[in-house]
PDB file of N, CA and C in Angstrom:
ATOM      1  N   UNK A   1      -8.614 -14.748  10.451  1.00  0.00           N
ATOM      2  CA  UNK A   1      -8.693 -15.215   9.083  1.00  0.00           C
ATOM      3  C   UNK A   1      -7.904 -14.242   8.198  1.00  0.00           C
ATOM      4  N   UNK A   2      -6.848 -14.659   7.088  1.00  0.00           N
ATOM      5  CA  UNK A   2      -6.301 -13.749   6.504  1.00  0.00           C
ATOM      6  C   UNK A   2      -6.945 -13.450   5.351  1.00  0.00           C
ATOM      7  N   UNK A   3      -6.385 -12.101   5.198  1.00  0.00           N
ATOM      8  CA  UNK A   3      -7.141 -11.517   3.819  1.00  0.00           C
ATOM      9  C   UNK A   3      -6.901 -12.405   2.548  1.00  0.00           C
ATOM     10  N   UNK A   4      -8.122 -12.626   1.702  1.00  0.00           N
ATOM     11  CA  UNK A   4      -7.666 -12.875   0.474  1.00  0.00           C
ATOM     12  C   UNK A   4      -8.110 -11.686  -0.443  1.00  0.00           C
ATOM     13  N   UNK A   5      -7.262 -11.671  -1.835  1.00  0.00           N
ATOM     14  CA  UNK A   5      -7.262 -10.782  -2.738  1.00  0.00           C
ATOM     15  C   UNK A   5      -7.947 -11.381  -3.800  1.00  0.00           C
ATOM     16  N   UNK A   6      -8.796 -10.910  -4.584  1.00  0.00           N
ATOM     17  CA  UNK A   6      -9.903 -11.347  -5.786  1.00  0.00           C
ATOM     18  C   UNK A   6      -9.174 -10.656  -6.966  1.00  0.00           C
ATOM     19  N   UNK A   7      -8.922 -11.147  -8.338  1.00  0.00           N
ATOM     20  CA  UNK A   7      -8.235 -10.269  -9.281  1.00  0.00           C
ATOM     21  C   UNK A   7      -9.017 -10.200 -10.192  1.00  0.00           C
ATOM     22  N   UNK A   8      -9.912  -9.830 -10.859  1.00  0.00           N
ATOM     23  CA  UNK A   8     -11.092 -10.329 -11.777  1.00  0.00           C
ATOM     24  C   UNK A   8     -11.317 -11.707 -12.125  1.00  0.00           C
ATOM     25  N   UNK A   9     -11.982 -11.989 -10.952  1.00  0.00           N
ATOM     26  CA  UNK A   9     -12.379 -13.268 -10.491  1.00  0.00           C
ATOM     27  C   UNK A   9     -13.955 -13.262 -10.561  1.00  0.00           C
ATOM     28  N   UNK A  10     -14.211 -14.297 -11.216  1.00  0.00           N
ATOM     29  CA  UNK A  10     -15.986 -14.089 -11.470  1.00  0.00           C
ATOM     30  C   UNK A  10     -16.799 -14.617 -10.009  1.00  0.00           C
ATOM     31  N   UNK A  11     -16.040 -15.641  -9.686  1.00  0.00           N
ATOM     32  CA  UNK A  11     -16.328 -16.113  -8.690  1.00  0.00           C
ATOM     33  C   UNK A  11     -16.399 -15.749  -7.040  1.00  0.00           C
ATOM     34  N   UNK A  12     -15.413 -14.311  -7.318  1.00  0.00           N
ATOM     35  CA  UNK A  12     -15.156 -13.836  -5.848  1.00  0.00           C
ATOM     36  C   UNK A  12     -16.588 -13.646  -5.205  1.00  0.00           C
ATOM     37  N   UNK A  13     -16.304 -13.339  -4.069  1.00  0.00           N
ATOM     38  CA  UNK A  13     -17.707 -12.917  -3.115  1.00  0.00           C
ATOM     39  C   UNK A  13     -17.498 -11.546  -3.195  1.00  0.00           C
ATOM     40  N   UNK A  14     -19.049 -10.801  -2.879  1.00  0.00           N
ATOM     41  CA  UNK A  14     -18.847  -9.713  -2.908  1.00  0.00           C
ATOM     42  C   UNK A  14     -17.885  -8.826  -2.388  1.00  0.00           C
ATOM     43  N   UNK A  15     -17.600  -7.739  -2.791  1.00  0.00           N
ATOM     44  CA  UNK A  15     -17.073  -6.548  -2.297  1.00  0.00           C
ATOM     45  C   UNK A  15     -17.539  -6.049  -0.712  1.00  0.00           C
ATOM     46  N   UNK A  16     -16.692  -6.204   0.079  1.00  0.00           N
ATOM     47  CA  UNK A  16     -17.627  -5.390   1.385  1.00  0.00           C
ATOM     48  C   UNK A  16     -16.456  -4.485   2.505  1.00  0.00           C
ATOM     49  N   UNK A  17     -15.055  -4.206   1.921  1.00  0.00           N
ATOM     50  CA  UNK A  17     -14.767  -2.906   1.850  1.00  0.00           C
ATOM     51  C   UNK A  17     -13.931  -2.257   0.578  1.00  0.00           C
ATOM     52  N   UNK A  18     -13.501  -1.182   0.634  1.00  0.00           N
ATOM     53  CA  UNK A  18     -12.510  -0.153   0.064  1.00  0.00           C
ATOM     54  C   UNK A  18     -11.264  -0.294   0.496  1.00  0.00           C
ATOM     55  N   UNK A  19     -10.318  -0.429  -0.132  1.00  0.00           N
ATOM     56  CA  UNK A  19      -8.661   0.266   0.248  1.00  0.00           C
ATOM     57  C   UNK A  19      -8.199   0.498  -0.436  1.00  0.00           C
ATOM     58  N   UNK A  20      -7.820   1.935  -0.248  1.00  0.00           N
ATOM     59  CA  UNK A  20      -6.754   2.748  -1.390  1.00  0.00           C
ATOM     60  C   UNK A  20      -5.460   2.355  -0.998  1.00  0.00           C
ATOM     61  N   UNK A  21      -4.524   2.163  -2.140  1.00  0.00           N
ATOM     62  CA  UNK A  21      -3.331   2.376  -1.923  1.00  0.00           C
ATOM     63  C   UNK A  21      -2.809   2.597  -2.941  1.00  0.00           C
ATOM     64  N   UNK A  22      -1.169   3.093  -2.690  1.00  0.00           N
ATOM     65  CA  UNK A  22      -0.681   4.001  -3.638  1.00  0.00           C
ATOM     66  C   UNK A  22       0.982   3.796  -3.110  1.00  0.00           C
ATOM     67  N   UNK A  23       1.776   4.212  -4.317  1.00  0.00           N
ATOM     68  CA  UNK A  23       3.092   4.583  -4.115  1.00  0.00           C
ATOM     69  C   UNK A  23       4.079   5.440  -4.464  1.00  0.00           C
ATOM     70  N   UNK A  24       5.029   5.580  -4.350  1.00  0.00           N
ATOM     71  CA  UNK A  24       5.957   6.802  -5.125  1.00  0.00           C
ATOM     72  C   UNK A  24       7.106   7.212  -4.649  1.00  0.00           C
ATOM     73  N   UNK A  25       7.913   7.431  -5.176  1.00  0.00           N
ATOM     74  CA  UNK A  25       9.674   7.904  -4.887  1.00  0.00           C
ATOM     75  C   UNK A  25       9.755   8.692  -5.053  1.00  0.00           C
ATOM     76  N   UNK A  26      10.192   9.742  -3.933  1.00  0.00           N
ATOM     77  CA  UNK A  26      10.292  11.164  -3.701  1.00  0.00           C
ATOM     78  C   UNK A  26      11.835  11.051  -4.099  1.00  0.00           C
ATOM     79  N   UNK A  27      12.827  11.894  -4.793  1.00  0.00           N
ATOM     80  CA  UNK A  27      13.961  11.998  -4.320  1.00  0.00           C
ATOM     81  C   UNK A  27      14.741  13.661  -4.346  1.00  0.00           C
ATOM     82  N   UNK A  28      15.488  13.981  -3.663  1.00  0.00           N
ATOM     83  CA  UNK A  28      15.948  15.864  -3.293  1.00  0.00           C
ATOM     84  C   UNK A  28      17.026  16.100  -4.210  1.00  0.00           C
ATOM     85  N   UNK A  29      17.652  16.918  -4.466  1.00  0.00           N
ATOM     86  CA  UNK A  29      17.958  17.358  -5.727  1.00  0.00           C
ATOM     87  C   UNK A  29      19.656  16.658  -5.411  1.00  0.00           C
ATOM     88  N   UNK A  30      19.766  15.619  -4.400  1.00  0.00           N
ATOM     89  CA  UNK A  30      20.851  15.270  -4.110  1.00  0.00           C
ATOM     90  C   UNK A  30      20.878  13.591  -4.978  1.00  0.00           C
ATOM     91  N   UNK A  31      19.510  13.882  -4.978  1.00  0.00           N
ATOM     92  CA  UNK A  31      19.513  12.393  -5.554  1.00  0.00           C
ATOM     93  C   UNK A  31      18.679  11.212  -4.639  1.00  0.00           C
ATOM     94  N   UNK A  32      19.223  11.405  -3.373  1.00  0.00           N
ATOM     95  CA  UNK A  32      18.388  10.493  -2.524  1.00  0.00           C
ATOM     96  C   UNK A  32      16.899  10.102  -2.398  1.00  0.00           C
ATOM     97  N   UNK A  33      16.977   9.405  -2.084  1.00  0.00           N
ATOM     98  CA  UNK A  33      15.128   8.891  -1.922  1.00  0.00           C
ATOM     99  C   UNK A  33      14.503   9.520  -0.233  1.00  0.00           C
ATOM    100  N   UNK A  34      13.801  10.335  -0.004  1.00  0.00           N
ATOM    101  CA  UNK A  34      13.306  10.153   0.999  1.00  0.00           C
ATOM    102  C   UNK A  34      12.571   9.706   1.476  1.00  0.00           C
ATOM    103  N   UNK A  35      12.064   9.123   2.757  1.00  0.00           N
ATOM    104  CA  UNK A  35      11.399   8.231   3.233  1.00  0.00           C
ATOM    105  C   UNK A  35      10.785   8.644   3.880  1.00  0.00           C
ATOM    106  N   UNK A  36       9.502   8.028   4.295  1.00  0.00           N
ATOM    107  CA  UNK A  36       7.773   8.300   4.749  1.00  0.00           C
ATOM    108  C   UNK A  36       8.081   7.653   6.333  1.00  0.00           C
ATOM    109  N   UNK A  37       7.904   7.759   7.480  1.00  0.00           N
ATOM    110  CA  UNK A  37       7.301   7.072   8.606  1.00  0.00           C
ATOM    111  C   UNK A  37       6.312   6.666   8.950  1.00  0.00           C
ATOM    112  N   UNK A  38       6.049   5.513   8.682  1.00  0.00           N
ATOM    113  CA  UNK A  38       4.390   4.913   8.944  1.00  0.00           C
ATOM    114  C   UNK A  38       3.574   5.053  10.602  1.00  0.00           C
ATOM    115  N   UNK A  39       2.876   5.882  10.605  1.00  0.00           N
ATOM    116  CA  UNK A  39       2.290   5.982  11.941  1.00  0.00           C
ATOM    117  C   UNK A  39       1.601   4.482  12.757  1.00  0.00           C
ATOM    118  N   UNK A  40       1.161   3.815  11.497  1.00  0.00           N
ATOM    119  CA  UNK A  40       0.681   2.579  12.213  1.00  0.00           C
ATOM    120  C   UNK A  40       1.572   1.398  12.989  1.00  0.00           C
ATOM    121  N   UNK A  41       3.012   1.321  12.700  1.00  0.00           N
ATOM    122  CA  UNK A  41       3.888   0.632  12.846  1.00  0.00           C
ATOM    123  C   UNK A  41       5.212   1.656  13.106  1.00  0.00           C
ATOM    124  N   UNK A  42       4.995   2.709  13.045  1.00  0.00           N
ATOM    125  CA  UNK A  42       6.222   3.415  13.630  1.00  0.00           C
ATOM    126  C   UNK A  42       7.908   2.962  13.453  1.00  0.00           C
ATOM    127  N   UNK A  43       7.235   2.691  11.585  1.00  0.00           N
ATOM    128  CA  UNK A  43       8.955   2.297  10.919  1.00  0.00           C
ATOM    129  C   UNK A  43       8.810   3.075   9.641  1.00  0.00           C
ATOM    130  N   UNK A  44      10.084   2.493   8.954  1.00  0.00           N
ATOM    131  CA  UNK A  44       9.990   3.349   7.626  1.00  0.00           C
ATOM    132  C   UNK A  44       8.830   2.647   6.871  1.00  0.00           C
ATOM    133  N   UNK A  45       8.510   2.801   5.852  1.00  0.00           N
ATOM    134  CA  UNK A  45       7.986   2.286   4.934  1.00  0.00           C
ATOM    135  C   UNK A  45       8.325   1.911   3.499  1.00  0.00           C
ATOM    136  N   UNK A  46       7.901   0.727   3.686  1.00  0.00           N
ATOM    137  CA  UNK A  46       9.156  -0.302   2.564  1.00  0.00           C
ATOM    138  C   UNK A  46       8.122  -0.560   1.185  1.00  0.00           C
TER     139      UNK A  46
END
């Protein structure tokens, strides 16, 4: 069953987990962006 997402929804069903997430652009004094390797999928992260 795929996840659904509730957005302040009166109607959603309860809450019954947590997930943090987060983002951000690192870049080196060259300018570039560096990039993260995701351990779960063992690619970059997009």
């Amino acid at each position: 069953m795929p996840k659904k997402d509730y957005y302040d929804d009166p109607a959603a069903p309860p809450a019954n987990s947590l997930v943090v997430a987060g983002a951000t652009v690192v870049r080196d004094d060259s300018g570039r962006v560096l990039m993260i390797e995701r351990t779960d999928v063992e690619e970059g992260a997009r």
